[in-house]
Protein backbone atom coordinates (compact mmCIF):
# COMPACT_ATOMS: atom_id res chain seq x y z
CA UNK A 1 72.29 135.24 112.29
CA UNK A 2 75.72 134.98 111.02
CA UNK A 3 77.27 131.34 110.44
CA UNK A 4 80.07 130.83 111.80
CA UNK A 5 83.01 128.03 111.44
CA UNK A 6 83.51 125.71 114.37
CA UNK A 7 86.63 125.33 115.89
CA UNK A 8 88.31 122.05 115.45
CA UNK A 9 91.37 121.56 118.45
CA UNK A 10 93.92 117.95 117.92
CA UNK A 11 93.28 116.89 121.35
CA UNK A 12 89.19 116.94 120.27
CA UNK A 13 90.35 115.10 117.04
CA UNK A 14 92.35 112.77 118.86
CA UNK A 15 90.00 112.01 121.61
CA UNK A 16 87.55 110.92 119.17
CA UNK A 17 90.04 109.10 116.71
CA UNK A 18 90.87 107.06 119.73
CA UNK A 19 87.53 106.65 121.20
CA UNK A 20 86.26 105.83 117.99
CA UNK A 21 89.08 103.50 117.54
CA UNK A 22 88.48 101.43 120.56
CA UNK A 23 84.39 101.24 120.15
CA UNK A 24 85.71 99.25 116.57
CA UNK A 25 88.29 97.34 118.35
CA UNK A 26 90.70 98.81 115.83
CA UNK A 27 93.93 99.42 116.38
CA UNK A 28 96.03 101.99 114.57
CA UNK A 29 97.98 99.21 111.99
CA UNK A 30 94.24 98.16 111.20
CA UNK A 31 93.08 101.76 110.55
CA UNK A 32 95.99 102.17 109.10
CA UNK A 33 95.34 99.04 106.21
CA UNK A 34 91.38 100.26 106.22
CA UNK A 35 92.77 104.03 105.16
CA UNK A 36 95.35 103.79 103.01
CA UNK A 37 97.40 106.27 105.85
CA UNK A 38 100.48 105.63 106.92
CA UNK A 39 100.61 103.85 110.57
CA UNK A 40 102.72 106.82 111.76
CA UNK A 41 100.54 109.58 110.31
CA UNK A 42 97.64 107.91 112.46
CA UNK A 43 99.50 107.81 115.52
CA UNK A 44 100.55 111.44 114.91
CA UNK A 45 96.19 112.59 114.87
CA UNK A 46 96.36 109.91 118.00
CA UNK A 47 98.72 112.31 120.25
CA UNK A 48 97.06 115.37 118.91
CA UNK A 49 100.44 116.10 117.13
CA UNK A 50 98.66 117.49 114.32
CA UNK A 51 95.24 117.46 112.42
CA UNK A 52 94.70 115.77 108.82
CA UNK A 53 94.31 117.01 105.75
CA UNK A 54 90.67 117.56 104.48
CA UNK A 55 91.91 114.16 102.30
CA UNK A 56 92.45 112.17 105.10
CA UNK A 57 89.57 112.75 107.24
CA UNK A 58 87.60 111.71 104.18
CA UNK A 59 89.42 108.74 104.72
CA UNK A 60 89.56 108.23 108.29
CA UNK A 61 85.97 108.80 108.66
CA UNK A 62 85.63 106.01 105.57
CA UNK A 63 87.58 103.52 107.79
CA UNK A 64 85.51 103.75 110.66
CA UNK A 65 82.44 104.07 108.88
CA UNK A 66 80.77 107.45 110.53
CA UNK A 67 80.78 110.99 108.92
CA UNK A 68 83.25 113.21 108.72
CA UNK A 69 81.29 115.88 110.94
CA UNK A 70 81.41 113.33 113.40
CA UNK A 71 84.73 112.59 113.24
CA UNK A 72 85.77 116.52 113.22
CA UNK A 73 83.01 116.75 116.38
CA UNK A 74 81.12 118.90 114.09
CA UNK A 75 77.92 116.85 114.60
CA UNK A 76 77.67 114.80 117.74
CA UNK A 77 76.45 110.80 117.20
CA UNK A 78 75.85 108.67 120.31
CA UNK A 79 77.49 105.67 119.33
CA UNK A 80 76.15 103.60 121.83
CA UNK A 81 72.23 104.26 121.43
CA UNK A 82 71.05 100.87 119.89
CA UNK A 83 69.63 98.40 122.25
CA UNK A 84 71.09 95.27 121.11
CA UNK A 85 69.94 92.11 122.11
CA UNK A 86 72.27 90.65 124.65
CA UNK A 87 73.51 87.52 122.40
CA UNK A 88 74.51 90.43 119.92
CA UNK A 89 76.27 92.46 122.17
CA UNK A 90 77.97 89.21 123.22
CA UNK A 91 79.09 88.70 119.64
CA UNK A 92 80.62 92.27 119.18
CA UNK A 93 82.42 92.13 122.20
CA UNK A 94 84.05 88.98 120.81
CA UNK A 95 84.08 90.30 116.76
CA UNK A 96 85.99 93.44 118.52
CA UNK A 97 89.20 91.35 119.49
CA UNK A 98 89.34 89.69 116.53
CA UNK A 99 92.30 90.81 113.91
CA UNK A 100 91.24 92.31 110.87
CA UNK A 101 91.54 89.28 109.20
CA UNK A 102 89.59 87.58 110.82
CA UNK A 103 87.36 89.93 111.00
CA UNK A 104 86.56 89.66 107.00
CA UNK A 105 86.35 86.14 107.57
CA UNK A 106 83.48 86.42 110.22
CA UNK A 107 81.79 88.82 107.82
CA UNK A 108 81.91 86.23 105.18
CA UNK A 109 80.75 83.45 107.23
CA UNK A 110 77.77 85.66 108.33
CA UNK A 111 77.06 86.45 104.79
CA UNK A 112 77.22 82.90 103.59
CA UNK A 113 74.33 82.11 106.46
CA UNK A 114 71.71 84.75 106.03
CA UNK A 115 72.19 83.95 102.08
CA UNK A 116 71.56 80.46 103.25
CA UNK A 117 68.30 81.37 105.23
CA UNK A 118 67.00 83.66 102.60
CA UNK A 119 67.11 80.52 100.25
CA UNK A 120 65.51 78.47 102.72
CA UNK A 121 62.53 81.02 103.25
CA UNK A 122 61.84 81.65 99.53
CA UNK A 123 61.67 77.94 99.22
C-alpha cells in the first residue's frame, strides 16, 4: 500500500492554531514572545492567510507544547481527555487568564511548594 502525503489546508492550520491557542489561554502577543515569531506572522496562520515554514511550526508547536503532527492535524490528540480533579480544573481556568507573566510567576510559586513538601517528606 502506497504512502501517501496528507494534505495540509490554512483554514485546518488556523482552526487548530486558534483552538489550540484558546485551550492555553494564549493570545497571539504571548505566542508570539513563547516563539520567537513575529505577532503579525501569527495572526497571518490565524486568518488562514498562509501556512508556516517547516521552521516555524517547529516553533509554534514548541510554544504550545504539543507535536508538530498535531499541530499540522497530521495526528489527532484529544486535548481534553484527562479527568482532572475539580479543584484543578478550577485552577486552570484561573492560570488561563493570567498574563504570561504572571503565568511564570505561578509556575515558580508552585515549584517553590512541591520543593518544599518533598523536603518535608524526606525528613
Amino acid at each position: 500500500m502506497p504512502l501517501t502525503e496528507p494534505t495540509i489546508t490554512t483554514d485546518g492550520f488556523s482552526t487548530r492554531l486558534i483552538t489550540l491557542c484558546d485551550l492555553r489561554g494564549l493570545t497571539y502577543e504571548d505566542l508570539a514572545l513563547r516563539s520567537g515569531i513575529n505577532v503579525t506572522q501569527i495572526g497571518h496562520y490565524a486568518i488562514g492567510g498562509r501556512l508556516p515554514s517547516a521552521r516555524n511550526i517547529h516553533r509554534l508547536a514548541c510554544a504550545l507544547d504539543i507535536s508538530a503532527d498535531v499541530l499540522l492535524g497530521i495526528e489527532s490528540a484529544s486535548l481534553r481527555t484527562v479527568q482532572a480533579p475539580p479543584r484543578m480544573v478550577i485552577l486552570f481556568e484561573q492560570a488561563a487568564q493570567l498574563s504570561s507573566a504572571q503565568m511564570d510567576l505561578l509556575l515558580g510559586i508552585a515549584a517553590l511548594m512541591v520543593k518544599q513538601r518533598k523536603s518535608e517528606e524526606s525528613s
